[in-house]
Protein backbone atom coordinates (compact mmCIF):
# COMPACT_ATOMS: atom_id res chain seq x y z
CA UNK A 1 32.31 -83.46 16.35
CA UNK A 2 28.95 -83.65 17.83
CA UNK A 3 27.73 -81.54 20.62
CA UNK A 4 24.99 -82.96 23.13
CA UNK A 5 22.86 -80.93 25.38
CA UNK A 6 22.54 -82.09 28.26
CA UNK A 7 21.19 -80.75 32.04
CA UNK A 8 24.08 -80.24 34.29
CA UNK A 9 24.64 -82.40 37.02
CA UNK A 10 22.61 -80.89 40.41
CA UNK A 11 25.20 -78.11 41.21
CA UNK A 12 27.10 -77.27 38.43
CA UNK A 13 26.55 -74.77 35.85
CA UNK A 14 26.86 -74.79 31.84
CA UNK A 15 28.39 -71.47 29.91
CA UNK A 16 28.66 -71.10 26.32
CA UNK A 17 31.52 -69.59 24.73
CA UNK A 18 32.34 -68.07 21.54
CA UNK A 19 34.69 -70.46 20.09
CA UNK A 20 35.24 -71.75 16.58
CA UNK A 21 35.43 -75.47 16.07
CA UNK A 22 39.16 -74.92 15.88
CA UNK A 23 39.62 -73.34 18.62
CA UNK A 24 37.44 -75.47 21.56
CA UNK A 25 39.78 -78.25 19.97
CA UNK A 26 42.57 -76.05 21.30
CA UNK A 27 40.80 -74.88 24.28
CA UNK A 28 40.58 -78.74 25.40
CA UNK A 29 44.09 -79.25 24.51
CA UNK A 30 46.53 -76.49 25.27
CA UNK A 31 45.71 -75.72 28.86
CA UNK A 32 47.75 -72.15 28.75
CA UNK A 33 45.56 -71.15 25.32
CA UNK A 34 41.95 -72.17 27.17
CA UNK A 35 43.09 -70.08 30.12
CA UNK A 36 44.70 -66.80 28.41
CA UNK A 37 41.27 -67.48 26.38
CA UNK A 38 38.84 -67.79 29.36
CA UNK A 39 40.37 -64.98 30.42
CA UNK A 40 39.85 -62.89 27.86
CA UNK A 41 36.91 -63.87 27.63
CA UNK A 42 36.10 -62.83 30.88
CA UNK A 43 37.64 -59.70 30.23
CA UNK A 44 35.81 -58.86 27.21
CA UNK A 45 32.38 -59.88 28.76
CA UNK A 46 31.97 -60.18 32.78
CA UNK A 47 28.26 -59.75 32.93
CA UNK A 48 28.52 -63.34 30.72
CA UNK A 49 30.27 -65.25 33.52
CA UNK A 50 28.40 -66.29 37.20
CA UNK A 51 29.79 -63.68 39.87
CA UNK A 52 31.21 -66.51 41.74
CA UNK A 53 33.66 -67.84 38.80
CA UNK A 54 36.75 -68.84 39.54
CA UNK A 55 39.73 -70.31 38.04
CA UNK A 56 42.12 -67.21 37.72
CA UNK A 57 40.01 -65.49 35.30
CA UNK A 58 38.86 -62.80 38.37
CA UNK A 59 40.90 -58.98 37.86
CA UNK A 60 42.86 -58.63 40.86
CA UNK A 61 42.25 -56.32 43.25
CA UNK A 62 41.86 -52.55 41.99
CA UNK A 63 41.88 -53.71 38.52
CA UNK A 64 38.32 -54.49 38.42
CA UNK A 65 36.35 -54.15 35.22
CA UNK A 66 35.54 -50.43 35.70
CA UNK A 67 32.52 -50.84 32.74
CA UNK A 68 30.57 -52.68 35.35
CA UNK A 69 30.50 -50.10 38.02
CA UNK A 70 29.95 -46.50 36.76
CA UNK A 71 28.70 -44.81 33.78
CA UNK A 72 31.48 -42.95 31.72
CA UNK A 73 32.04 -41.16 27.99
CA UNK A 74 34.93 -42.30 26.01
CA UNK A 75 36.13 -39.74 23.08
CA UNK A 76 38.19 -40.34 19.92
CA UNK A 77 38.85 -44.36 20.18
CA UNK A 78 39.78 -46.11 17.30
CA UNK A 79 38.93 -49.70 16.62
CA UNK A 80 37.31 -52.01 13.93
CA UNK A 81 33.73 -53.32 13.67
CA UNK A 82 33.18 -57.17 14.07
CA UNK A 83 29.73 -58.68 12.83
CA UNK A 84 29.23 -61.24 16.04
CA UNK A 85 27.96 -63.55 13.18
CA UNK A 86 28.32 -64.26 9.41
CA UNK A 87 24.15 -63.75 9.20
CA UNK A 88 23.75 -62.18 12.88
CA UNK A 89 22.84 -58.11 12.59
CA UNK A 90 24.81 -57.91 15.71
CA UNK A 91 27.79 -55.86 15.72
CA UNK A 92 30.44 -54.77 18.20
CA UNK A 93 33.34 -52.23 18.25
CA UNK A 94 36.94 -53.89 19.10
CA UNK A 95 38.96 -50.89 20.62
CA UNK A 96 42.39 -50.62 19.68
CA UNK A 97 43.79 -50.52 22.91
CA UNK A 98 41.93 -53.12 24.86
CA UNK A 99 41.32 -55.74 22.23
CA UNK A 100 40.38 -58.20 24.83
CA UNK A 101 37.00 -55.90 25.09
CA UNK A 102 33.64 -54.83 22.90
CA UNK A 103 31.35 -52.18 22.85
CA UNK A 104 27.58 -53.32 21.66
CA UNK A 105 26.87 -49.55 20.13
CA UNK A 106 22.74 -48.60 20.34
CA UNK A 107 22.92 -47.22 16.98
CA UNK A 108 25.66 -47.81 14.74
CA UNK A 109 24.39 -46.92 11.38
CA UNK A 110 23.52 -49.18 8.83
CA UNK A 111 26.79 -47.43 6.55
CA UNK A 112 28.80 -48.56 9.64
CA UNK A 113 27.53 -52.37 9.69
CA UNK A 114 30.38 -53.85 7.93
CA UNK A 115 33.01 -56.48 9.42
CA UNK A 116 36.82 -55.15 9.90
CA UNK A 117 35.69 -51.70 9.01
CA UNK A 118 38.42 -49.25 10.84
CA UNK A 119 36.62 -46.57 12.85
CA UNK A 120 37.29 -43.81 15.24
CA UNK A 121 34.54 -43.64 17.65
CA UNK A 122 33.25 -41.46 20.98
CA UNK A 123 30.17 -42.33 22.87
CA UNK A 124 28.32 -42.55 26.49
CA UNK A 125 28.94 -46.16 27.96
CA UNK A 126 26.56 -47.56 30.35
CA UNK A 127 27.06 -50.12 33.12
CA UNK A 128 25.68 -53.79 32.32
CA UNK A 129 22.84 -54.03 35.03
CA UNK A 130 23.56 -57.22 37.18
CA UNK A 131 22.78 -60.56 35.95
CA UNK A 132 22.27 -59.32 32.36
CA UNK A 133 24.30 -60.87 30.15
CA UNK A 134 25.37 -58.86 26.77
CA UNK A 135 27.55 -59.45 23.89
CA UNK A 136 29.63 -56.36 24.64
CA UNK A 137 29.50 -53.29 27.20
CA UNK A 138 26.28 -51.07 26.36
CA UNK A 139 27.44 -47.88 24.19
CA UNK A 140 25.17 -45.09 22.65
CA UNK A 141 27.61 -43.88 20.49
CA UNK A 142 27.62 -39.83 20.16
CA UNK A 143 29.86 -40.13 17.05
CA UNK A 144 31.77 -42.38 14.70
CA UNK A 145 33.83 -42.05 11.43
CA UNK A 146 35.43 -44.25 9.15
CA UNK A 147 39.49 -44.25 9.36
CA UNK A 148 41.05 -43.74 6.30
């Protein structure tokens, strides 16, 4: 497969996702796995996606992405470390219970930077400041421990 960059025709706008060569052939192929996708995508990483996307991948109403909109602490979550990357140094935190998100921690610790590690984690998480985009919402984390 060869990908060409290109400029977009006058009005419409390129974004780049995250998808293994396996899975864009998917994504072009099996219309209800490139939209459960895209929207977990969008899930995982709003401040990624132009504010005026469409295509069913918006929360509906009340069940907006509350990471976006206020400061807040979360305590005792469990999840597992993902390296972004086989040679990035960027790492996120999958949470158990919302694996369609990640957390981009501040300063996870080196001992910490290891892919599928199981942790139990509490921290401050910040709002993502409008059109930034991030690889995960912003956390300083305030503790973390490995799950046995």
């Amino acid at each position: 497969m060869t990908t060409v960059a290109h400029p977009p025709p006058k009005g419409y706008r390129t974004i780049r996702l995250p998808l293994s060569e396996h899975e864009y052939e998917r994504f072009l192929s099996d219309r209800p796995y490139a939209k459960a996708r895209l929207q977990g995508l969008y899930e995982a990483s709003p401040a990624l996606f132009p504010e005026a996307f469409s295509g069913g991948a918006r929360p509906q109403r009340g069940q907006e992405n509350r990471h976006m909109h206020a400061d807040h602490t979360i305590n005792a979550m469990q999840g597992t470390i993902q390296q972004i990357a086989p040679d990035s140094e960027w790492y996120v935190i999958i949470p158990d219970d919302a694996k369609n998100q990640r957390y981009a921690p501040s300063n996870l610790p080196e001992e910490f930077k290891q892919d599928g590690l199981r942790v139990i984690f509490s921290g401050k998480v910040a709002a993502i400041p409008p059109n930034v985009r991030m690889i995960g919402i912003p956390l300083e984390l305030v503790k973390v421990e490995k799950l046995e």
